[in-house]
Protein backbone atom coordinates (compact mmCIF):
# COMPACT_ATOMS: atom_id res chain seq x y z
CA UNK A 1 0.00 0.00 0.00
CA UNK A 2 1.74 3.22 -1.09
CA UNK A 3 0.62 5.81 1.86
CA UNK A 4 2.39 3.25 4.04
CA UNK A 5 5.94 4.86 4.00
CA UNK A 6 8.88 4.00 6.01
CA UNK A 7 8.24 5.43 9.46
CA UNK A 8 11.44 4.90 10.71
CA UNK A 9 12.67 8.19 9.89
CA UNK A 10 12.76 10.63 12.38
CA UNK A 11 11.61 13.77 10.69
CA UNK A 12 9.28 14.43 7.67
CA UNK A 13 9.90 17.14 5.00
CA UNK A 14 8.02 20.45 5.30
CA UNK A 15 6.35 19.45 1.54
CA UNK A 16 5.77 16.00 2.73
CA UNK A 17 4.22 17.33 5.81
CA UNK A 18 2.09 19.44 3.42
CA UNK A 19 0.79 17.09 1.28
CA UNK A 20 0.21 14.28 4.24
CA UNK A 21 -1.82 16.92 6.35
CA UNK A 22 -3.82 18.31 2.59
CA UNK A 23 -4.73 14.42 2.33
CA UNK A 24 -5.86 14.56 5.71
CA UNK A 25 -7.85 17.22 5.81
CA UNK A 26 -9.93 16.07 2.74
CA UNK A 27 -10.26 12.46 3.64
CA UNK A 28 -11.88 13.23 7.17
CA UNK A 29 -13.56 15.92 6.21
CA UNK A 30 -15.59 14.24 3.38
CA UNK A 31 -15.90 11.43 5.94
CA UNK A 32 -18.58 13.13 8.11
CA UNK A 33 -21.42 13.20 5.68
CA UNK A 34 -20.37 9.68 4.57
CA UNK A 35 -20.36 8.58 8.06
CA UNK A 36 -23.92 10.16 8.04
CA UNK A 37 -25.59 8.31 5.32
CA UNK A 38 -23.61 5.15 6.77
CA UNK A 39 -25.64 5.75 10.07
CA UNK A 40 -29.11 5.68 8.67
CA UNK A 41 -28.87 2.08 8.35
CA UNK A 42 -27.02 1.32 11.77
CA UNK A 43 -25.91 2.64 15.07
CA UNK A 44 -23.20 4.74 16.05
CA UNK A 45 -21.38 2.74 18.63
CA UNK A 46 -22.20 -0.46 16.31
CA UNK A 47 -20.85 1.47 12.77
CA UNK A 48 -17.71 2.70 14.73
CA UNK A 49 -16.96 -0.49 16.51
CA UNK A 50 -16.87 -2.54 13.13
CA UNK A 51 -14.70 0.28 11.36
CA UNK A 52 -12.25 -0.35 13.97
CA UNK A 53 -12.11 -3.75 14.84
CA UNK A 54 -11.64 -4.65 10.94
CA UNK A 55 -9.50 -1.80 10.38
CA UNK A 56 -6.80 -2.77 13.23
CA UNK A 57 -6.05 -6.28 11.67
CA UNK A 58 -5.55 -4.65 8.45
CA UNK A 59 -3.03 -2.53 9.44
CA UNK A 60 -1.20 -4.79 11.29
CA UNK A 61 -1.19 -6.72 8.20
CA UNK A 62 0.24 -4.22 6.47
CA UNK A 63 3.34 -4.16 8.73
CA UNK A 64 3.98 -7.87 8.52
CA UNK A 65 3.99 -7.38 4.97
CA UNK A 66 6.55 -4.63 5.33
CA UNK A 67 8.48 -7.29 7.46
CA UNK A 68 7.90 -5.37 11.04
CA UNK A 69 7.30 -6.55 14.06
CA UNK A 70 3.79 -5.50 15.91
CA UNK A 71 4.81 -5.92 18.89
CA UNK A 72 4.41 -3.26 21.52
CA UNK A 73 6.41 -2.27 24.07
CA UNK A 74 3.87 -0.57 25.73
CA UNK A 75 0.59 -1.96 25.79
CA UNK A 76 -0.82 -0.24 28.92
CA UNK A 77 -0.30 2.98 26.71
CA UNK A 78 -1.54 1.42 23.68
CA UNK A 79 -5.08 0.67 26.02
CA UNK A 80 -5.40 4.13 27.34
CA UNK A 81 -5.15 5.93 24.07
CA UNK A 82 -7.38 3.57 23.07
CA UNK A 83 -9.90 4.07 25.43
CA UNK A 84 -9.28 8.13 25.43
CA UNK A 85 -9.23 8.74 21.70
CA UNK A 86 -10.61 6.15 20.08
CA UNK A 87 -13.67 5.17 21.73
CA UNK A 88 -13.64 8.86 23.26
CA UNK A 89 -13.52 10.44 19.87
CA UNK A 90 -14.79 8.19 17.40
CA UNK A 91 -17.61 6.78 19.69
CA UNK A 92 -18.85 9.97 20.50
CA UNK A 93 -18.22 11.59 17.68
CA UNK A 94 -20.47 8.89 15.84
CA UNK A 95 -23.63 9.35 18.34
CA UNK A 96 -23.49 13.15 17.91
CA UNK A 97 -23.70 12.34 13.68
CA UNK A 98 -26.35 9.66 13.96
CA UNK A 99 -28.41 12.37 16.21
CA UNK A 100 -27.43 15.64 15.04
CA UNK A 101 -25.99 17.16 11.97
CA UNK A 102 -23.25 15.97 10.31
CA UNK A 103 -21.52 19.48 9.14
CA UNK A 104 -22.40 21.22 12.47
CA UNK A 105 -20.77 18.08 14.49
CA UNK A 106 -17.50 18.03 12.55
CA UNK A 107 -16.82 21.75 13.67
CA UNK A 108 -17.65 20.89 17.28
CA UNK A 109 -15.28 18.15 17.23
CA UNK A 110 -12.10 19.78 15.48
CA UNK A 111 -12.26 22.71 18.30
CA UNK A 112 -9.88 19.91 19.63
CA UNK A 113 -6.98 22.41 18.97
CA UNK A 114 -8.34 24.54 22.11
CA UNK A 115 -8.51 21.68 24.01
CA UNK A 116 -4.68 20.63 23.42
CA UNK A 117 -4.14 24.56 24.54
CA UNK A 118 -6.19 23.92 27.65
CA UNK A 119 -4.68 20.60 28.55
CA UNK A 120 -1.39 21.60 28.05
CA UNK A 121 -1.72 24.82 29.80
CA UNK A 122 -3.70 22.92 32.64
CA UNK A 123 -1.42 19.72 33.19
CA UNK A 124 1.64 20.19 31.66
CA UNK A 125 1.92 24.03 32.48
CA UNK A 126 2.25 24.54 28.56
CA UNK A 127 1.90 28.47 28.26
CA UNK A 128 0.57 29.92 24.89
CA UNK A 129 0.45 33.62 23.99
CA UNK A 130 -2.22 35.82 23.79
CA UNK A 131 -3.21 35.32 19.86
CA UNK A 132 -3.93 31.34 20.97
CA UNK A 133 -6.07 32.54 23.97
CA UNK A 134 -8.04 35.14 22.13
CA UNK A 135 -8.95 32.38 19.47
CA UNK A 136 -9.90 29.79 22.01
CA UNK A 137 -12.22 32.29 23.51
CA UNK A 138 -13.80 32.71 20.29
CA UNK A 139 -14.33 29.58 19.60
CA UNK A 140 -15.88 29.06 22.92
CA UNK A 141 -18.31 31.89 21.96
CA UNK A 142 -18.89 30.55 18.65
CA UNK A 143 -19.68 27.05 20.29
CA UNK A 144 -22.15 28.36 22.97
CA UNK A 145 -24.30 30.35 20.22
CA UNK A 146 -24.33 26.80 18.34
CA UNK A 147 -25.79 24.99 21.49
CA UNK A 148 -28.67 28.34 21.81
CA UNK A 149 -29.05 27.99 18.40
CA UNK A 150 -29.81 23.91 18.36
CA UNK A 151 -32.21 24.27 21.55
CA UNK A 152 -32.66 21.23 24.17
CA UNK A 153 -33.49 19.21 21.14
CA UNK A 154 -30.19 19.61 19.62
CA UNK A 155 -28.44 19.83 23.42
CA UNK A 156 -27.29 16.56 23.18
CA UNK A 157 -25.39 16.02 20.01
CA UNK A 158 -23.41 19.41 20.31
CA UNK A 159 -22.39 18.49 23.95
CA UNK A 160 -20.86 14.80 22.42
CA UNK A 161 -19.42 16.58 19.31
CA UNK A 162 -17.66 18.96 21.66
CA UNK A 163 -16.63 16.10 24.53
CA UNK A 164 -15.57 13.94 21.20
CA UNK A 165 -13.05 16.72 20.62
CA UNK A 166 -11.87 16.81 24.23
CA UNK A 167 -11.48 13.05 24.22
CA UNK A 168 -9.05 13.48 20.70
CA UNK A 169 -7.31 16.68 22.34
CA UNK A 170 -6.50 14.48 25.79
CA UNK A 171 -5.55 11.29 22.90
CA UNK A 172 -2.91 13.48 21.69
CA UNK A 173 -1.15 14.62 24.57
CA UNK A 174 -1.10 11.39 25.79
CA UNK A 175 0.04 9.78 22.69
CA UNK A 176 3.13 12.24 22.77
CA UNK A 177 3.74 11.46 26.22
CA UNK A 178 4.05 7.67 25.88
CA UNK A 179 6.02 8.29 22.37
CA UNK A 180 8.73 9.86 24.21
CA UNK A 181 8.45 7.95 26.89
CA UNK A 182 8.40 4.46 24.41
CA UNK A 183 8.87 4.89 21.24
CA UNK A 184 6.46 2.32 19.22
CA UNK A 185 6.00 2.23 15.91
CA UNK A 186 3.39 4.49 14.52
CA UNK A 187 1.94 2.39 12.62
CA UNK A 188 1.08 -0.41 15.26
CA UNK A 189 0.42 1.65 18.25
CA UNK A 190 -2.37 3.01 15.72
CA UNK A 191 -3.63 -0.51 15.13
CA UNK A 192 -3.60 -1.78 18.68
CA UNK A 193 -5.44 1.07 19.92
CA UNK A 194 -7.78 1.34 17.36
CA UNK A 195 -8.47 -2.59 18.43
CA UNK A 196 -8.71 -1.74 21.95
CA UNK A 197 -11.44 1.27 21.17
CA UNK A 198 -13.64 -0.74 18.74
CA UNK A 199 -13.45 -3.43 21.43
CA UNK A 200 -14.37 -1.20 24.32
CA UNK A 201 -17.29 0.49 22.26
CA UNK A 202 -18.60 -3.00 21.23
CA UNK A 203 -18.57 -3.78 25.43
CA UNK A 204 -21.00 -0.47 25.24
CA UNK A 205 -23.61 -1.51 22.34
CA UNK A 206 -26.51 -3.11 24.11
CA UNK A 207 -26.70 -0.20 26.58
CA UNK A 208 -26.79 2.66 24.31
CA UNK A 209 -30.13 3.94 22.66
CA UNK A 210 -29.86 4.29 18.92
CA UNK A 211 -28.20 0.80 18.43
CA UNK A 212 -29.91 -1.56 16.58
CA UNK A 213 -29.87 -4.28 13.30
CA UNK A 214 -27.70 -3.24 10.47
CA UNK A 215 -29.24 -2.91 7.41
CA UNK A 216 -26.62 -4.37 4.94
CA UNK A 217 -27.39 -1.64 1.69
CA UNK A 218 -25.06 -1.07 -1.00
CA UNK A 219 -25.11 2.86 0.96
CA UNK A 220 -24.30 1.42 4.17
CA UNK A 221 -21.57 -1.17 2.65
CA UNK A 222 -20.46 1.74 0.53
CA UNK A 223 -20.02 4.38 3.66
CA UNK A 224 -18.10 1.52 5.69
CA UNK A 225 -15.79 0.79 3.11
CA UNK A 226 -14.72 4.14 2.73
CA UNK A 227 -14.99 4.73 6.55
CA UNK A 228 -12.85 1.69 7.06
CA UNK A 229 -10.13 1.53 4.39
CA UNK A 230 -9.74 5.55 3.42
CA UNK A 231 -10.99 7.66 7.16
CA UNK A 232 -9.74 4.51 9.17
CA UNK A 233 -6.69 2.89 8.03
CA UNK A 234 -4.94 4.77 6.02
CA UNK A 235 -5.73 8.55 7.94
CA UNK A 236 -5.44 6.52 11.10
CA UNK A 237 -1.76 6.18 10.05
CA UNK A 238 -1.14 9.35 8.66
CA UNK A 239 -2.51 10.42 11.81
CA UNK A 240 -0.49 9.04 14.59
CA UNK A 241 2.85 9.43 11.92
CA UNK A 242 2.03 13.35 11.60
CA UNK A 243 1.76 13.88 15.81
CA UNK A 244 5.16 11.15 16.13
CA UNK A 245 6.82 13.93 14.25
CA UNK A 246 5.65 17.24 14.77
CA UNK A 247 4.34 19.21 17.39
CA UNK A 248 0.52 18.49 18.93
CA UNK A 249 -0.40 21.85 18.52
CA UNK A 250 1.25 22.16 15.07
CA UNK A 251 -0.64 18.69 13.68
CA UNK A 252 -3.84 19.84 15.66
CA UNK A 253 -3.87 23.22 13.85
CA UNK A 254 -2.40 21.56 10.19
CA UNK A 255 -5.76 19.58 9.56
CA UNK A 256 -8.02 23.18 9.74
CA UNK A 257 -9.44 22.20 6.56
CA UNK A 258 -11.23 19.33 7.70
CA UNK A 259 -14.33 20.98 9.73
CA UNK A 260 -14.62 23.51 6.27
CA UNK A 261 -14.47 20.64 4.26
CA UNK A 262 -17.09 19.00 6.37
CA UNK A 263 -19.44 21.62 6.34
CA UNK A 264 -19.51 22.51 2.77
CA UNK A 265 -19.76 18.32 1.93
CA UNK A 266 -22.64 18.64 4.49
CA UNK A 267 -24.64 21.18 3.08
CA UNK A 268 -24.15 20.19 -0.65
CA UNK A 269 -24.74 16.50 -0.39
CA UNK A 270 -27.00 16.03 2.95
CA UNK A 271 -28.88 19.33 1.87
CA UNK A 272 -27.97 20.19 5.89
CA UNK A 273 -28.53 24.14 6.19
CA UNK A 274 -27.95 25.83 9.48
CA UNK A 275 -29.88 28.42 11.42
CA UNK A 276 -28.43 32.02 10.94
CA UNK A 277 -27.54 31.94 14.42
CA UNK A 278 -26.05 28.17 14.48
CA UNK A 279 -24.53 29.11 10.93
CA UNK A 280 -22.79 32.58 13.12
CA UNK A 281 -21.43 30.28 15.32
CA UNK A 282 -20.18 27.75 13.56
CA UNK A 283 -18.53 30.68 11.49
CA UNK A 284 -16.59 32.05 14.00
CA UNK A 285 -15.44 28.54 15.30
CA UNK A 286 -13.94 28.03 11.80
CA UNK A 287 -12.16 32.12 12.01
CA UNK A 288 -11.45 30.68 15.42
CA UNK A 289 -8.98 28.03 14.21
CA UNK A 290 -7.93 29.71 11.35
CA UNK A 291 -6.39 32.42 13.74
CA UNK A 292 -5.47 30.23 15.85
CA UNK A 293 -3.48 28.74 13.20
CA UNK A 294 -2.08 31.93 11.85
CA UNK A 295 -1.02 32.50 15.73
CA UNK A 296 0.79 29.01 15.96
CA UNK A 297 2.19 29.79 12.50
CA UNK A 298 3.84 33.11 14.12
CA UNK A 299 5.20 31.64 16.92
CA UNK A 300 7.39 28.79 15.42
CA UNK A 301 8.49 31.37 12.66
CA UNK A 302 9.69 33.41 15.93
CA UNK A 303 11.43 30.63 17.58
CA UNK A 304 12.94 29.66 14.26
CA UNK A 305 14.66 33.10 13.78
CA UNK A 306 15.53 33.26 17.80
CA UNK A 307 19.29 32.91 17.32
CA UNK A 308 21.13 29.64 19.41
């Protein structure tokens, strides 16, 4: 498979970078409004545990192929992320689709580059300069006029969009820490905790409303595949190779184009047209990260030009 390159290497060009975190963006942000015609014939726990627990031995695959070993040397870590992002994120993220709006819940959940501020700031005494702060707080307005604009009704899947993005934000610090810490292979940390999460949502199923019999359409076999092979296995990897190499708040910032993308695939194909209110906030949110960006942007062109 040729997007499986040889990790090994300890530092990725600024083009490749480019071109990995382009690929990205467009891949995950199509995925939401697949994801959401995917749903109408299945749950969101059920749809997200099967994308996983097929995906994982498919990777793994991949890397005996490539003669590696997928082994960990870490498994406790490889659990925990698991649990954190995986189920945290994709779970969640899933339910807020299958109940909500697809567009509207791909926003909420890529505010996880606030979160990473947060975090960091909170637990690892991370400080950030005012440009980052004054974007998080926007996107915290833009977020609470969303959740007005939805009503009780709509309560629900903007809170698990917005908890999905915690849950990724808290994935990648953690990730980073055990990397350090570690040092598995990209590739088949990805797998084994994208095994662990699809197993730990599955545990989940019978006690969440929503779940119930798949319907086996050419839609719903359709949406998998492309959930599975394209949004799961190969971004997966991408993924978890992108935050082994670069900063967390420089990968959380680089795939910016997803929640646009999302949005814009939303309202074309799903016909999904927000509120003037909802459609405010969800603007802002998106000026939110794009400052943001242009912030983070700033500051490593700084410390690049710092002499020593």
């Amino acid at each position: 498979m040729a997007v499986v390159s040889d990790v090994r290497s300890r530092t990725l060009s600024p083009s490749m970078s480019l071109i990995i975190i382009v690929g990205l963006s467009i891949i995950w942000g199509y995925h939401w409004a697949v994801m959401k015609i995917g749903l109408t014939y299945c749950g969101g726990l059920t749809y997200t545990a099967i994308r996983c627990i097929i995906a994982a031995p498919l990777m793994l695959a991949i890397v005996k192929l490539r003669g590696g070993s997928i082994r960990l040397k870490s498994p406790k870590a490889a659990i925990i992320v698991g649990i954190v992002q995986t189920a945290g994120n994709f779970g969640l993220g899933a339910i807020a689709v299958k109940f909500g709006e697809a567009g509207k819940s791909a926003v909420l959940t890529y505010t996880m580059p606030f979160w990473v501020l947060l975090l960091g700031f909170l637990f690892l005494g991370e400080r950030a300069g005012p440009r980052r702060w004054i974007a998080a707080s926007l996107a915290g307005v833009g977020t609470l006029l969303v959740a007005l604009a939805g009503g009780v009704e709509q309560f629900m899947p903007v809170a698990l969009a917005v908890i999905a993005g915690i849950c990724w934000a808290s994935g990648v610090l953690l990730y980073q820490h055990f990397h350090k810490r570690h040092g598995d292979e990209p590739t088949v940390f990805a797998a084994w905790q994208l095994l662990v999460g699809g197993l730990s949502m599955g545990l989940f199923i019978p006690f969440v409303p929503g779940e119930h019999a798949i319907e086996w359409t050419p839609a719903f076999i359709g949406a998998l595949t492309y959930t599975t092979v394209l949004a799961t296995v190969v971004a997966v990897y991408l993924w978890f190779l992108l935050i082994s190499r670069l900063e967390a708040g420089m990968v959380a910032l680089g795939v910016l184009l997803a929640p646009a993308i999302g949005l814009a695939s939303s309202w074309i194909q799903l016909a999904e047209r927000p509120a003037p209110l909802e459609a405010l906030g969800l603007g802002i949110i998106l000026f939110a990260i794009a400052f943001f960006a242009w912030a983070q942007w700033r500051r490593a062109k700084a410390v690049k030009a710092a002499p020593g």
